[in-house]
Protein backbone atom coordinates (compact mmCIF):
# COMPACT_ATOMS: atom_id res chain seq x y z
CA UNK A 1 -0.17 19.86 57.78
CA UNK A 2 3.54 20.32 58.57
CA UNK A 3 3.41 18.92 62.08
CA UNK A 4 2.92 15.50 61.99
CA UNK A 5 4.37 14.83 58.41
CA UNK A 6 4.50 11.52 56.46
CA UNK A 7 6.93 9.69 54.91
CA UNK A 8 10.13 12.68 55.31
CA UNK A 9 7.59 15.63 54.97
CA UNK A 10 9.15 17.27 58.27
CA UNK A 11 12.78 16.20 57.38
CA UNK A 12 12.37 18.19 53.93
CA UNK A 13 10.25 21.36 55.69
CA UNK A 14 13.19 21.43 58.69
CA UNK A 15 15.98 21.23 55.65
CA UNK A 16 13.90 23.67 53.78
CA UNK A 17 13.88 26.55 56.79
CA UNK A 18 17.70 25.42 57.16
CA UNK A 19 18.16 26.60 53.82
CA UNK A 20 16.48 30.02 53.75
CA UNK A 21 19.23 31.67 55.69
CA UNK A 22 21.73 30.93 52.58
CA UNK A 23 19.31 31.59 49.88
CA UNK A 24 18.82 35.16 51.81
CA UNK A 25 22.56 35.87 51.90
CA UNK A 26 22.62 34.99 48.28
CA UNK A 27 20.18 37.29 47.28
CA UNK A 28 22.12 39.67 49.70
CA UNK A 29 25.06 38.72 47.55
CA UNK A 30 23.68 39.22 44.05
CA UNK A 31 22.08 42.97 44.37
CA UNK A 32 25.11 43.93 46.14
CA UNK A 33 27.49 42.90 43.50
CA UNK A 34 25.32 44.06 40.51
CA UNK A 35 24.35 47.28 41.99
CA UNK A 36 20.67 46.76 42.38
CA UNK A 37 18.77 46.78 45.82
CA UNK A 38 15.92 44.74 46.49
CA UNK A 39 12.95 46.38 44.93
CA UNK A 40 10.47 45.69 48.04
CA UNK A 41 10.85 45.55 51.53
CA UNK A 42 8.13 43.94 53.89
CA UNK A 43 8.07 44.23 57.39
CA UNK A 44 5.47 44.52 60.59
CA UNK A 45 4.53 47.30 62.23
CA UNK A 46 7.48 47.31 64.38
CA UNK A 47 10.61 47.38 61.02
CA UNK A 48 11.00 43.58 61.83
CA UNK A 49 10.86 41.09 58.87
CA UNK A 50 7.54 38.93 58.64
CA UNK A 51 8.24 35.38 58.85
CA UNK A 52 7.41 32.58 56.44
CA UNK A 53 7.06 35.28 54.01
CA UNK A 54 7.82 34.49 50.38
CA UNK A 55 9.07 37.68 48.16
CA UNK A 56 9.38 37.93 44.78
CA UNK A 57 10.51 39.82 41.60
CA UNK A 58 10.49 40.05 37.96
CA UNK A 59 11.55 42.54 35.54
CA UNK A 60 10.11 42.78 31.82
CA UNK A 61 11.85 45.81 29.99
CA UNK A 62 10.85 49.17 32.41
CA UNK A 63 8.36 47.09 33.98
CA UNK A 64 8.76 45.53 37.39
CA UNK A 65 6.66 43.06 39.25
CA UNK A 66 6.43 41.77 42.58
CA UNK A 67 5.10 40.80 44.93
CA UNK A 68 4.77 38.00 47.93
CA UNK A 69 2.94 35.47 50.04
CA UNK A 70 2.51 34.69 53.69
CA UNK A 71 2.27 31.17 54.19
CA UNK A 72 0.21 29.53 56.73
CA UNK A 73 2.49 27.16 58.46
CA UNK A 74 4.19 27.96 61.89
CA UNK A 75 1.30 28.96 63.79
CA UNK A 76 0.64 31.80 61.27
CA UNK A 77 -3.03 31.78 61.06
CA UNK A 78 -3.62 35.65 61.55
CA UNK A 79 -3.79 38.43 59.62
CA UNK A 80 -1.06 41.27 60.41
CA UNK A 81 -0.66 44.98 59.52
CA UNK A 82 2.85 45.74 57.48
CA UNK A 83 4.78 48.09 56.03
CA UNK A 84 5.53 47.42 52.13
CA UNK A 85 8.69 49.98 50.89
CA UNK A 86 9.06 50.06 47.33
CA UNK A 87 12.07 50.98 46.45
CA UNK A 88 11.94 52.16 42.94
CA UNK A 89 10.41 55.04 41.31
CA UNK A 90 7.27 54.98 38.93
CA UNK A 91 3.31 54.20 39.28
CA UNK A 92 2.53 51.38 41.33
CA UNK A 93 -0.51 49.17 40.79
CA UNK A 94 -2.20 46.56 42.28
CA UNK A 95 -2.21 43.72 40.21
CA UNK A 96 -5.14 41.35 41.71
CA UNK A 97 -7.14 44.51 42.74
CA UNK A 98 -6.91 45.78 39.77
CA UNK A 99 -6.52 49.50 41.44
CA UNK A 100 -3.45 52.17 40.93
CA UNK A 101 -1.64 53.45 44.28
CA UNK A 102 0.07 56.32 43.62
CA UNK A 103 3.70 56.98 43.41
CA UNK A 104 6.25 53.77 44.19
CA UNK A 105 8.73 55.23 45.80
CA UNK A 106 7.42 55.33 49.60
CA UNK A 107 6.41 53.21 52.42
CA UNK A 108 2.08 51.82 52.26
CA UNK A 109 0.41 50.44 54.92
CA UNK A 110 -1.52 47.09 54.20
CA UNK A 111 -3.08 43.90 55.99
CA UNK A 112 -1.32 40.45 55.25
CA UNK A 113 -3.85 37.28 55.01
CA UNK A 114 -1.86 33.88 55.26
CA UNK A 115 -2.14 32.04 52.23
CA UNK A 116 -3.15 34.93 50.25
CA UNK A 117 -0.49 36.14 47.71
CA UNK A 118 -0.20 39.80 46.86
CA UNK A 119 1.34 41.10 43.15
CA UNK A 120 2.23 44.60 42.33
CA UNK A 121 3.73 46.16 39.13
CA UNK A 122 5.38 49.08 39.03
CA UNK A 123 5.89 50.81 35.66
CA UNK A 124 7.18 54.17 34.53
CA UNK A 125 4.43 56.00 33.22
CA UNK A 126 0.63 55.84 34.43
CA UNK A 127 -1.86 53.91 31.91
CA UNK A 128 -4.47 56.20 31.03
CA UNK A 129 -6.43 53.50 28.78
CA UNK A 130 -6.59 50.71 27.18
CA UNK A 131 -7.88 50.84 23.12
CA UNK A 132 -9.25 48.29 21.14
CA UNK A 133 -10.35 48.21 17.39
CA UNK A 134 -11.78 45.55 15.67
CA UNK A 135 -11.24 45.12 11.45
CA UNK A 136 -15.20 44.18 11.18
CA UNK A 137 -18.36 43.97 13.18
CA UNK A 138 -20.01 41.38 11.51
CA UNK A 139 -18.21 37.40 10.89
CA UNK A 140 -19.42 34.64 9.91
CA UNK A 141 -19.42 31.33 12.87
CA UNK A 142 -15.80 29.84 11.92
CA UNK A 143 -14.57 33.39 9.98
CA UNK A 144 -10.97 35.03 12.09
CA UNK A 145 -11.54 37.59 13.91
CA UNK A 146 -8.62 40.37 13.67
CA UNK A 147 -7.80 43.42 15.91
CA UNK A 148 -5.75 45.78 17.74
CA UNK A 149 -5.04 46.71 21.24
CA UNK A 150 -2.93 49.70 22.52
CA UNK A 151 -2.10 50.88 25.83
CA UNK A 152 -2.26 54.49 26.14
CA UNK A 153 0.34 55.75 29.20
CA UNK A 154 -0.49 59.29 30.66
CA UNK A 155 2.66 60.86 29.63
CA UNK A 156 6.13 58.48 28.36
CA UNK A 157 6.10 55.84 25.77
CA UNK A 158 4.40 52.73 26.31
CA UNK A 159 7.00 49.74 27.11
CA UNK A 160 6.74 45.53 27.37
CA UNK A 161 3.10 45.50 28.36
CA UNK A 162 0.34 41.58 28.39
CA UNK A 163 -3.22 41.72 27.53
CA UNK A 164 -5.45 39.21 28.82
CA UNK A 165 -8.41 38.51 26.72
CA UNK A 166 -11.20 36.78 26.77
CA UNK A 167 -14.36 36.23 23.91
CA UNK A 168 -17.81 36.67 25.43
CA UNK A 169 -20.52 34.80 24.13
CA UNK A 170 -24.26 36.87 23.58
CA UNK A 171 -25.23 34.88 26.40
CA UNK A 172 -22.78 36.87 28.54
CA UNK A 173 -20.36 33.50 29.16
CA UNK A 174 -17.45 32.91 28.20
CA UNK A 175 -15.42 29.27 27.86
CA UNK A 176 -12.04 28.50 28.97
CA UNK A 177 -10.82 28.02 25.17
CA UNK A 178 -12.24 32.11 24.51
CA UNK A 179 -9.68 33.25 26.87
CA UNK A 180 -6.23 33.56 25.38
CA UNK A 181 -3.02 35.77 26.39
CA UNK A 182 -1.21 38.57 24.12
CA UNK A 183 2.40 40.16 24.20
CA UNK A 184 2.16 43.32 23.59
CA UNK A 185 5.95 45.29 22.76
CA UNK A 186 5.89 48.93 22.91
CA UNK A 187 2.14 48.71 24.26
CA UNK A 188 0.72 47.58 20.90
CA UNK A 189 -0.33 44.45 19.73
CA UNK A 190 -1.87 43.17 16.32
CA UNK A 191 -3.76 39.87 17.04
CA UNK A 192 -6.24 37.34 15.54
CA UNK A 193 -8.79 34.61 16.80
CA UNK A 194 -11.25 32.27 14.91
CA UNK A 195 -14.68 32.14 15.96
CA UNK A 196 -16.14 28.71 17.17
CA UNK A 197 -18.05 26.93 14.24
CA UNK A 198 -20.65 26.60 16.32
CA UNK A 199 -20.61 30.02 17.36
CA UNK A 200 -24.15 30.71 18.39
CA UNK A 201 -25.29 34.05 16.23
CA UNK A 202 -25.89 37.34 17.63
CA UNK A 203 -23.68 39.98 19.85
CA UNK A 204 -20.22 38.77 20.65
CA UNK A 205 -18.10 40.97 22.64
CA UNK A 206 -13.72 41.11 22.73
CA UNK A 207 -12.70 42.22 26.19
CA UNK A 208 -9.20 43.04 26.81
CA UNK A 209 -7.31 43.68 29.81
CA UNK A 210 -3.67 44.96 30.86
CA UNK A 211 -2.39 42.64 33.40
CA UNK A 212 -0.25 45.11 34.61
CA UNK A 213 -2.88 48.27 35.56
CA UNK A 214 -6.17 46.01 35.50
CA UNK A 215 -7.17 48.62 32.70
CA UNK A 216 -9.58 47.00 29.94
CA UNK A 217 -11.51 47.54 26.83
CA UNK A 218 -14.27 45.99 25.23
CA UNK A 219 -15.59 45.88 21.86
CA UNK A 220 -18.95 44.20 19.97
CA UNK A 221 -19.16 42.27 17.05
CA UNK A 222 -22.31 40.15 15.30
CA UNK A 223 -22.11 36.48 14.82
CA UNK A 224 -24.81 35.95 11.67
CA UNK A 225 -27.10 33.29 11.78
């Protein structure tokens, strides 16, 4: 815990609060001087800011994602309703939830849990769906599999998007090593896997997913014995 640290822990958590102040006016500093606001703003029910609140951002191409976490230090041990104000324009999405929330540009209501981080992306267009085409249906244990996945946005061209993807075995699990990670520029990416040798035969499944809209797509192949 914080109170009652060991060996400097409350020396470095004192000089750490010390510090937040000038990291704040910092921040302050750098969107002021390069024209850019800060993209969220989090506050209780009453406008005031939440304390012991982490925020923050990240930009890839038109894409824009952040988000923060309440950390349970302080006495903060309850959850607390707050006002979240995105301050940009586009489609927001929760990223854990996997659920779309409308418009960005206005003021939502939500509960904050200590300890539990929240992540939101906001990107220009809405993603209608996510495709996915495989070259073949039928491999071989040990043979590459190759395919495509697209985003499809609901009006706009598809930017910087990542698709999370996983293998799923025909016993419906799936092993740490059959998940992998994929860049996708302009929304589109070409990618390739090999199949286990030991792949046990029968129906595989690809499952894709955009990180940023929690949209997916699945598609079956045949392992042959």
């Amino acid at each position: 815990s914080r109170g009652g640290g060991v060996g400097g822990e409350e020396d470095l958590y004192a000089a750490e609060k010390s510090a937040a102040p000038v990291k704040d006016l910092l921040a302050e500093l750098v969107a002021r001087n390069s024209g850019i606001g800060p993209m969220l703003v989090l506050s209780d029910a009453d406008g005031r800011s939440l304390p012991h609140t982490r925020i923050f951002a990240y930009a890839d191409g038109a894409a824009r994602y952040f988000g923060f976490t309440r950390e349970p230090v302080g006495g903060v041990t309850d959850d607390v309703r707050a006002r979240m104000r995105v301050r940009i324009a586009g489609e927001l999405y929760d990223v854990i939830e996997e659920e779309h929330l409308g418009a960005a540009d206005k003021t939502y209501e939500l509960t904050v849990h200590p300890g539990r981080g929240r992540v939101f992306s906001v990107l220009p267009y809405r993603v209608q769906d996510v495709e996915l085409q495989l070259d073949r249906d039928e491999l071989e244990a040990g043979e590459m599999l190759r395919f495509t996945a697209r985003v499809v946005p609901r009006g706009g061209k598809a930017g910087s998007h990542a698709f999370v993807a996983r293998l799923v075995r025909p016993d419906g699990t799936s092993e740490r090593y059959h998940r992998f990670t994929l860049r996708a520029p302009s929304g589109f990416v070409s990618g390739q896997r090999f199949l286990p040798f030991n792949a046990p035969p029968g129906r595989w499944q690809l499952r894709v997913k955009d990180a940023a809209s929690g949209k997916s797509a699945r598609a079956a192949f045949v392992v042959q014995e």
